[in-house]
Protein backbone atom coordinates (compact mmCIF):
# COMPACT_ATOMS: atom_id res chain seq x y z
CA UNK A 1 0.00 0.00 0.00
CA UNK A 2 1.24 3.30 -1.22
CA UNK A 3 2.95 5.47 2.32
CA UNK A 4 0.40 8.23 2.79
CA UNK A 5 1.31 11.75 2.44
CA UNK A 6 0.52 13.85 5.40
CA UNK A 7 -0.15 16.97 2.87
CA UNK A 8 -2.93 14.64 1.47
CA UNK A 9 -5.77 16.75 3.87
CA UNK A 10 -4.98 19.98 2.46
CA UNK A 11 -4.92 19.39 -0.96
CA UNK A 12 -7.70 16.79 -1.32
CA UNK A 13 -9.50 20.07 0.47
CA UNK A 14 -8.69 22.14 -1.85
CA UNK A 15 -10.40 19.68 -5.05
CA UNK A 16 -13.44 19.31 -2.60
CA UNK A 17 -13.88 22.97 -2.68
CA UNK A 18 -13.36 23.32 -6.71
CA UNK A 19 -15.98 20.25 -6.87
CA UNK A 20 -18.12 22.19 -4.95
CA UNK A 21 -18.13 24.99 -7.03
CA UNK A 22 -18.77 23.44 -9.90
CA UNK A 23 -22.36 24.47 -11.89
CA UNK A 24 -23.20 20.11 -11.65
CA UNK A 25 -22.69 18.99 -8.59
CA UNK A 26 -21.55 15.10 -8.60
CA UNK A 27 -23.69 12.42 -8.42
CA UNK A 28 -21.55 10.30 -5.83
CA UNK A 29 -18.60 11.37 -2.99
CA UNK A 30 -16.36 8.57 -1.43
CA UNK A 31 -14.92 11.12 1.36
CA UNK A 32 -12.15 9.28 3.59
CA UNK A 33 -9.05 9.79 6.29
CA UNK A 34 -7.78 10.26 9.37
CA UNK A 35 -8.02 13.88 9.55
CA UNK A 36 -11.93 13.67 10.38
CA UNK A 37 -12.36 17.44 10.59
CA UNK A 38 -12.06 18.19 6.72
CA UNK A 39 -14.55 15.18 6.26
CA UNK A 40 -17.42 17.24 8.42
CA UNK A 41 -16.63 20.12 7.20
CA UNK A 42 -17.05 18.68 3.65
CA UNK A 43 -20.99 17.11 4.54
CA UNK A 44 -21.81 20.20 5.97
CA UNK A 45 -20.70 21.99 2.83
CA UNK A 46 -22.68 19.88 0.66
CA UNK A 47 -25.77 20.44 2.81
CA UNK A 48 -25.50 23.83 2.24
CA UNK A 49 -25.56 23.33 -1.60
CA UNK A 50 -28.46 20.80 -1.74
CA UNK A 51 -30.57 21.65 1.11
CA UNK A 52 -32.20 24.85 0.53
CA UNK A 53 -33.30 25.72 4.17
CA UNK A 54 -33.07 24.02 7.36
CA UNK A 55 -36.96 23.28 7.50
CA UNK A 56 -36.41 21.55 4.50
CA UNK A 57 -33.95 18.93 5.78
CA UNK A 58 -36.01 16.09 6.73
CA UNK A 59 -37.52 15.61 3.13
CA UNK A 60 -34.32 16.12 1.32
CA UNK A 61 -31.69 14.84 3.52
CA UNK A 62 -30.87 11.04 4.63
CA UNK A 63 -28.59 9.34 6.88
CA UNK A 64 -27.67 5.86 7.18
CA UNK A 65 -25.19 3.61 8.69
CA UNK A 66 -24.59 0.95 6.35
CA UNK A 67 -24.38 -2.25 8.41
CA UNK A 68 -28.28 -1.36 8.71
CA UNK A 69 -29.46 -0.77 4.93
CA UNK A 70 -29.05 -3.12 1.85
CA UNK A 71 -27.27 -1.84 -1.11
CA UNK A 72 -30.19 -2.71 -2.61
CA UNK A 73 -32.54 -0.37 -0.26
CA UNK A 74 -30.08 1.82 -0.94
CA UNK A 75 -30.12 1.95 -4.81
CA UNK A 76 -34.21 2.41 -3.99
CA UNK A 77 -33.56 4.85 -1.66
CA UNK A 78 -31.74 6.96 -4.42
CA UNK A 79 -33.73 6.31 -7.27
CA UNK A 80 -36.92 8.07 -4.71
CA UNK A 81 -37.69 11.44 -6.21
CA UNK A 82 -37.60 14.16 -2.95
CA UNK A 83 -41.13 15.14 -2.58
CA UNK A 84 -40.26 18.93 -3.85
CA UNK A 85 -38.77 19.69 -7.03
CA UNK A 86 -34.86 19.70 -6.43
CA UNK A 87 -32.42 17.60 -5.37
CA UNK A 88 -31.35 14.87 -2.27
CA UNK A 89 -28.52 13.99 -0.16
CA UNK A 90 -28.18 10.83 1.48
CA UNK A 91 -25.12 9.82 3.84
CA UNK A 92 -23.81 6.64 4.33
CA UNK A 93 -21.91 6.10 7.08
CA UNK A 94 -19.34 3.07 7.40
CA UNK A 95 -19.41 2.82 3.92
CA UNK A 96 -16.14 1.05 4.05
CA UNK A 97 -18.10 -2.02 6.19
CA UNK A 98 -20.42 -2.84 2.96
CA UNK A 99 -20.30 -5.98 2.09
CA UNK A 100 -19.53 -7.02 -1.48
CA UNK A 101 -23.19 -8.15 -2.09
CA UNK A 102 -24.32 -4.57 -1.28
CA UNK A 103 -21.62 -3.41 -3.65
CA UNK A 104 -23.41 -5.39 -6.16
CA UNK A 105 -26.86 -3.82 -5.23
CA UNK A 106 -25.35 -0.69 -6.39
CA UNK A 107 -23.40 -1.64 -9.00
CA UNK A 108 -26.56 -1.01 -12.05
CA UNK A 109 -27.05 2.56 -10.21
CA UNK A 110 -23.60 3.67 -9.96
CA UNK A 111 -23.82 3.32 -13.54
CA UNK A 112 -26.71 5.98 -14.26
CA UNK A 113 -27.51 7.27 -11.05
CA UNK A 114 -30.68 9.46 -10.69
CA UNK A 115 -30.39 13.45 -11.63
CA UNK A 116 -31.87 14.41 -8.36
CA UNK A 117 -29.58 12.06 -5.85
CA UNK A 118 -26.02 13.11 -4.29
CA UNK A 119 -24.92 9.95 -2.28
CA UNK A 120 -22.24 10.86 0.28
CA UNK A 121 -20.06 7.76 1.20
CA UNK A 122 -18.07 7.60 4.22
CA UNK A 123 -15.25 5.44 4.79
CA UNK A 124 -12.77 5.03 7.63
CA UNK A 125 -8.88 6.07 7.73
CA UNK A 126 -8.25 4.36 4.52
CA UNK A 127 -9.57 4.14 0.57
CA UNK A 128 -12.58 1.68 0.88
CA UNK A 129 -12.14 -1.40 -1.32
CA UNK A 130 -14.73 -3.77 -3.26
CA UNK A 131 -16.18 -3.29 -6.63
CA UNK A 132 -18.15 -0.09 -6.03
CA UNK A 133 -15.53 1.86 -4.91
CA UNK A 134 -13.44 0.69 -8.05
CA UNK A 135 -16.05 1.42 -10.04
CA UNK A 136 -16.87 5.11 -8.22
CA UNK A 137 -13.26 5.68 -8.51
CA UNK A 138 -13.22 5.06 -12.13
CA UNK A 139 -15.90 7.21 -13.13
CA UNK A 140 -15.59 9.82 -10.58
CA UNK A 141 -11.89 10.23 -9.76
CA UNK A 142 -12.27 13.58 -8.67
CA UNK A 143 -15.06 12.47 -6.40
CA UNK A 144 -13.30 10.43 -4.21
CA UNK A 145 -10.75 12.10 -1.58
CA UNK A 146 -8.81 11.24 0.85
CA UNK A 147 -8.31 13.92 3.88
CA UNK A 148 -4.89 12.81 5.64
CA UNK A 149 -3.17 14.14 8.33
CA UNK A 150 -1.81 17.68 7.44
CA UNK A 151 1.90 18.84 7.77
CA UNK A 152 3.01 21.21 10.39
CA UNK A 153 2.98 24.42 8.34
CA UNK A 154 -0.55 23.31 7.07
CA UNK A 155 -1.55 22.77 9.97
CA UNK A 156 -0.78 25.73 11.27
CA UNK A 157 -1.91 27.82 8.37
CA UNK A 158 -5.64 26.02 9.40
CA UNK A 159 -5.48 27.00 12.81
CA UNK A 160 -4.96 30.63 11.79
CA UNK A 161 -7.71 30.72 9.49
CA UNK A 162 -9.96 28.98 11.93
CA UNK A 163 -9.23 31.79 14.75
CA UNK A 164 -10.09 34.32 12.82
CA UNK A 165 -12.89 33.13 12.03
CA UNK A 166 -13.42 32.75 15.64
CA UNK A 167 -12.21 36.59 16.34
CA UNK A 168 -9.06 34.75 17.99
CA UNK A 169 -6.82 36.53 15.64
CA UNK A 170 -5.13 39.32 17.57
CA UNK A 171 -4.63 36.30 20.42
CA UNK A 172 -3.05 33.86 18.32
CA UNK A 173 0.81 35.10 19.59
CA UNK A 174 3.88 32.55 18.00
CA UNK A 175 4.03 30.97 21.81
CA UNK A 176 0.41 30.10 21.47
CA UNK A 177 0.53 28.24 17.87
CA UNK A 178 3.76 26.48 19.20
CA UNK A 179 1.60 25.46 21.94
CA UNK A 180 -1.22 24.42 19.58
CA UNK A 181 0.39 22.58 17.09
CA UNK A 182 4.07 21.05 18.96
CA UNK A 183 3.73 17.85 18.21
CA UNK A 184 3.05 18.41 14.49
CA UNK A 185 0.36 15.75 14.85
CA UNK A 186 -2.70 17.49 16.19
CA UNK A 187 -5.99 16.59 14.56
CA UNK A 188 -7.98 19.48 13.11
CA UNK A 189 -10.59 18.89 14.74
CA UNK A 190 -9.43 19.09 18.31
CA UNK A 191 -7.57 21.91 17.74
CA UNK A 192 -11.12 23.27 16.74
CA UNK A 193 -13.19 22.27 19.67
CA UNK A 194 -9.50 24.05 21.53
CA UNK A 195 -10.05 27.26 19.89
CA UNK A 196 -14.15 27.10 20.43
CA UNK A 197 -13.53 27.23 23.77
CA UNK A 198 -11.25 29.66 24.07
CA UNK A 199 -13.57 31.92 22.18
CA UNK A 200 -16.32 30.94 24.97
CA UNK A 201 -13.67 32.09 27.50
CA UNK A 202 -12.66 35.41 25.35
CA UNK A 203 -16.25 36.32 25.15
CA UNK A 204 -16.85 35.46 29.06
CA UNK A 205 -13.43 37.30 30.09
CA UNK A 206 -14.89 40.74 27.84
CA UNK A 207 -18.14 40.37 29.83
CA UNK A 208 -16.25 40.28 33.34
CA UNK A 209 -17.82 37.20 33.77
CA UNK A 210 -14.38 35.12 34.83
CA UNK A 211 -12.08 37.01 37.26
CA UNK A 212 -8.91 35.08 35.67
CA UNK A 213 -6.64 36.77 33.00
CA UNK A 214 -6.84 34.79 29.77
CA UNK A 215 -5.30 31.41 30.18
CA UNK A 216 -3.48 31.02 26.49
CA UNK A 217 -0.20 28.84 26.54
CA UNK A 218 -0.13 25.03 26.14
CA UNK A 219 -3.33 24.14 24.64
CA UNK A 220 -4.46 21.44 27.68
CA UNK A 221 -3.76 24.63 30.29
CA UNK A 222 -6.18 26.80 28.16
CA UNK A 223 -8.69 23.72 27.85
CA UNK A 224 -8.82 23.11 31.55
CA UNK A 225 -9.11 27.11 32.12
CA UNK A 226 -11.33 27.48 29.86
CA UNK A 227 -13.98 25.29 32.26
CA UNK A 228 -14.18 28.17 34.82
CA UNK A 229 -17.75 28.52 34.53
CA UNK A 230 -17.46 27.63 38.52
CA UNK A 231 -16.35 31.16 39.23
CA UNK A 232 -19.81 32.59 38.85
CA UNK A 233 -21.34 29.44 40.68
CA UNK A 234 -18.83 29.93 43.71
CA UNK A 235 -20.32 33.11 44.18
CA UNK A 236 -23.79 32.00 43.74
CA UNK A 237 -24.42 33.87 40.06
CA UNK A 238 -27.04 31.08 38.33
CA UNK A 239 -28.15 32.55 35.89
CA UNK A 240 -24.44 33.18 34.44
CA UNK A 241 -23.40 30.05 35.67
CA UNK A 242 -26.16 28.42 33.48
CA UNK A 243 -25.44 30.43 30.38
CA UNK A 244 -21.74 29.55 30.36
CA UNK A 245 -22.62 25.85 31.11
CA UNK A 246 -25.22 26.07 28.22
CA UNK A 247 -22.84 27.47 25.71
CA UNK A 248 -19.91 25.00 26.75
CA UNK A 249 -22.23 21.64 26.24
CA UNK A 250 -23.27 23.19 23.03
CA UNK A 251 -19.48 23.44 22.20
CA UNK A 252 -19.13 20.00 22.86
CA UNK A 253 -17.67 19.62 26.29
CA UNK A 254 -18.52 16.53 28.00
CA UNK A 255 -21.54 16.82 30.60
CA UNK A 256 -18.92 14.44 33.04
CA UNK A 257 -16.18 16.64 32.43
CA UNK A 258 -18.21 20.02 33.49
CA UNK A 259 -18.91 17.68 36.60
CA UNK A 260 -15.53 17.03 37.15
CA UNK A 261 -14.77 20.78 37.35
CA UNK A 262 -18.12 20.85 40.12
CA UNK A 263 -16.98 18.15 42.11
CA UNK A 264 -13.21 19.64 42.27
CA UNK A 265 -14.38 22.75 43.47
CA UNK A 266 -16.77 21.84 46.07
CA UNK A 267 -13.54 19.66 47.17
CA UNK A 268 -10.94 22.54 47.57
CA UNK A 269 -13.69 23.99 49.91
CA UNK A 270 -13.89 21.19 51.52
CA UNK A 271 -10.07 20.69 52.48
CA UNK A 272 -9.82 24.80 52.98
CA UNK A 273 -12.14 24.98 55.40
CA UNK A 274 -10.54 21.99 57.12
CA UNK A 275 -7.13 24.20 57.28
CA UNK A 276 -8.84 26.96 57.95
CA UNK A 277 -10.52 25.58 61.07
CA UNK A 278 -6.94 24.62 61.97
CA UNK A 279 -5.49 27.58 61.80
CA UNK A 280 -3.79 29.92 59.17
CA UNK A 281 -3.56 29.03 55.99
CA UNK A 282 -0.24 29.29 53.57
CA UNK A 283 -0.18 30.04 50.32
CA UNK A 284 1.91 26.66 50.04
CA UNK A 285 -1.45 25.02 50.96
CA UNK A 286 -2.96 26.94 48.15
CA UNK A 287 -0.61 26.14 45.89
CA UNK A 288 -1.35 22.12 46.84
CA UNK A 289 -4.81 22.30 46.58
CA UNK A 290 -4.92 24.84 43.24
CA UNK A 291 -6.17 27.78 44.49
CA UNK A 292 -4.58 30.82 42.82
CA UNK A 293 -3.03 33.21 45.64
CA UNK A 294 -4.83 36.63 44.32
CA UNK A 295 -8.30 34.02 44.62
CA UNK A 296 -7.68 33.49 48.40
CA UNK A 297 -10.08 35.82 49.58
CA UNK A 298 -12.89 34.49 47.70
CA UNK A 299 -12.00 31.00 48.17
CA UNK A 300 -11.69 31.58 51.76
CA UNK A 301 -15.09 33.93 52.31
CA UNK A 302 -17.03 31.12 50.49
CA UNK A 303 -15.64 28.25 53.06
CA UNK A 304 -16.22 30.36 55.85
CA UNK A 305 -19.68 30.94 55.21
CA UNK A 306 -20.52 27.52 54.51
CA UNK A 307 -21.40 25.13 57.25
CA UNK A 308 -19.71 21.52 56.68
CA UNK A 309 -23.16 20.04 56.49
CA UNK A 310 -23.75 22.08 53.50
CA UNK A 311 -20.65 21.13 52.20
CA UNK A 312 -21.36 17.56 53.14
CA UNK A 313 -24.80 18.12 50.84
CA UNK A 314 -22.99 19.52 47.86
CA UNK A 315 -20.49 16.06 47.79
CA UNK A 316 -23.64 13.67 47.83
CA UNK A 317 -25.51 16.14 44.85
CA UNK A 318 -22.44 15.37 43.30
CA UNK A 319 -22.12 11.73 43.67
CA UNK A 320 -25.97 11.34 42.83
CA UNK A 321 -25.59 13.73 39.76
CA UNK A 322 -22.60 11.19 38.23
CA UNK A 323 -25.17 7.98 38.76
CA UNK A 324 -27.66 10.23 36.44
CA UNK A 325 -25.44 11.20 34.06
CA UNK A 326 -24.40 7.83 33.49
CA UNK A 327 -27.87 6.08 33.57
CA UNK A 328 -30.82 8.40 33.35
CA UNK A 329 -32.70 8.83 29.96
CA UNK A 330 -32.99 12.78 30.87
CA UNK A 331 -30.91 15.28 28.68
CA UNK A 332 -27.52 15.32 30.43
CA UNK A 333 -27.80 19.38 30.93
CA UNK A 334 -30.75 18.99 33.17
CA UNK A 335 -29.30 17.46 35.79
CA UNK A 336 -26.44 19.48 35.78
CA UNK A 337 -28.50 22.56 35.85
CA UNK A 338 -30.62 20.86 38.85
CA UNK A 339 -26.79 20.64 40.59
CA UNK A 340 -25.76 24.12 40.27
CA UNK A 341 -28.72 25.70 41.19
CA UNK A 342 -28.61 23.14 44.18
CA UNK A 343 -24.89 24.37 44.64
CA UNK A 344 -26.23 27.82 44.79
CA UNK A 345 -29.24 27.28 47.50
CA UNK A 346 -26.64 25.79 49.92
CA UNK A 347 -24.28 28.64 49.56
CA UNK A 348 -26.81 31.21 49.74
CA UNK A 349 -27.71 29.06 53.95
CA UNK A 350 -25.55 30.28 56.37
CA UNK A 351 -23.44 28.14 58.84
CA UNK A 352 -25.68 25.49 60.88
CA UNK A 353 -25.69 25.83 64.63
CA UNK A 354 -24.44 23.08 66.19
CA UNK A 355 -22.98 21.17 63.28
CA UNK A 356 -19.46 21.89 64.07
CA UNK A 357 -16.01 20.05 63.65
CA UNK A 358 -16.00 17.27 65.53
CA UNK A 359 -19.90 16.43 64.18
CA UNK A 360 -18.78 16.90 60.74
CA UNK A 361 -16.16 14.14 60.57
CA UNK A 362 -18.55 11.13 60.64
CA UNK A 363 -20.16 12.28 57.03
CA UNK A 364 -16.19 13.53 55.55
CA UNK A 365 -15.84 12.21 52.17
């Protein structure tokens, strides 16, 4: 097999694009690779061209995974007119995982496909093999790309293009794109989700919504940063707490992940207010536990105020929240709305009489 060129992603972009453009669209697309990112980008594109409006996309767009359709249902499927004048696109996903007698269902309609059918065929890392795809490559060469990894300088020239179309420009400094892009291996689309994010956190940081200076540097210290939507929920701001946790799940971010961030919160206030209620505390402590020295004060006005059974309340909200997120049917944001504004109710109670240090230690987690 011939060694693949990791310049492949750029320039099969480039003849995706010029296909695109084209006045006749093509009747068939075999889109593969590693680099996934240009593959997305490529299905969205071609939504754009054949679906006229989003209320439209039910009638004239269809996805399938193939180990679930027939290449038979599928030559059917294609040879269906769309209900409106116009044309359909129809997805195949796993392409690659047809077996050779579905290759033969669509064999006689590769051959004259239908005028109003585009049939999008997705493969894995590597040029799908059987008969169809010989065929497909035979009579639509141009049709059938393979998105590889991209080279350094590429990738690079990607990422800037992508942050300024994310108004990251003016923060995209040479110590940030070495950061980005150091190992020379970074998939496009992680480095997207990265600079999503950081956009989130630019847009938060210009709304004095996050108290920390902008966290750009090595790309997993800006990721991490970036989930400091517990600033706002430390000081018992909901409805900003909920906005930022709305716009970060719709970026992506995993609902477990934004728990994580919860559940290591609640436990630095937990082991502060243990120091605390030993004596004074160091900014070595801080350090260990990861509280920022110029966040002390807030850090330590928050523990103060909160009584340990409240504390002890948050931990369990936590624990329960996890055993949702991992087995209820509910959207995954619900409960983690529920949690905050939970979070919030027990840090607007003051300390509880009586529940003091040495009653405390029975429930410490």
């Amino acid at each position: 097999m011939a060694k693949r060129s990791p310049g492949d992603g750029a320039a099969a972009w480039k003849s995706f694009e010029a296909l695109l453009d084209a006045e006749a669209l093509s009747p068939f697309f075999v889109l593969y690779g590693k680099e996934r990112y240009f593959i997305q980008e490529a299905v969205a594109r071609l939504k754009q061209r054949v679906v006229p409006s989003p209320d439209m996309h039910e009638l004239l767009f269809r996805s399938v995974v193939a180990s679930e359709v027939s290449g038979a249902e599928l030559a059917d499927l294609a040879q269906s007119a769309p209900f409106f004048d116009g044309t359909q696109l129809i997805l195949v996903r796993d392409a690659d995982k047809l077996k050779e007698a579905d290759h033969k269902g669509l064999l006689g309609y590769a051959e004259d496909p239908a005028p109003f059918t585009h049939m999008v065929l997705l493969g894995g890392e590597d040029a799908p093999k059987g008969s169809l795809f010989t065929l497909l490559k035979k009579r639509y060469p141009k049709a059938c790309l393979g998105f590889q990894g991209l080279k350094r300088a590429a990738c690079s020239e990607w990422v800037r293009k992508m942050a300024k179309e994310k108004g990251l420009a003016k923060h995209l400094t040479p110590e940030i794109m070495e950061g980005l892009v150091e190992t020379g291996q970074a998939s496009l689309g992680s480095l997207e989700r990265q600079l999503s994010i950081l956009a989130l956190y630019v847009q938060d940081l210009d709304k004095n919504r996050i108290s920390d200076e902008l966290p750009f540097g090595m790309p997993e210290i800006a990721l991490q940063q970036s989930y400091r939507f517990t600033d706002p929920l430390l000081q018992g701001e909901l409805d900003q707490t909920l906005e930022i946790l709305d716009r970060l799940i719709g970026q992506g971010i995993s609902p477990l992940v934004l728990l994580s961030r919860i559940a290591w919160e609640v436990r630095k206030l937990w082991r502060l207010k243990d120091e605390m209620d030993r004596g004074p505390v160091s900014d070595n402590f801080l350090r260990a536990i990861r509280v920022q020295p110029f966040k002390k004060a807030t850090y330590s006005s928050v523990a103060g105020r909160l009584s340990w059974e409240a504390l002890s309340k948050m931990l369990i909200s936590v624990g329960e929240t996890e055993l949702k997120l991992k087995s209820s049917r509910l959207d995954s944001q619900i409960h983690l709305e529920e949690l905050c504004g939970r979070i919030t109710r027990l840090m607007a109670v003051g300390p509880a009489e009586g529940f003091r240090r040495s009653g405390r230690r029975s429930g410490r987690h």
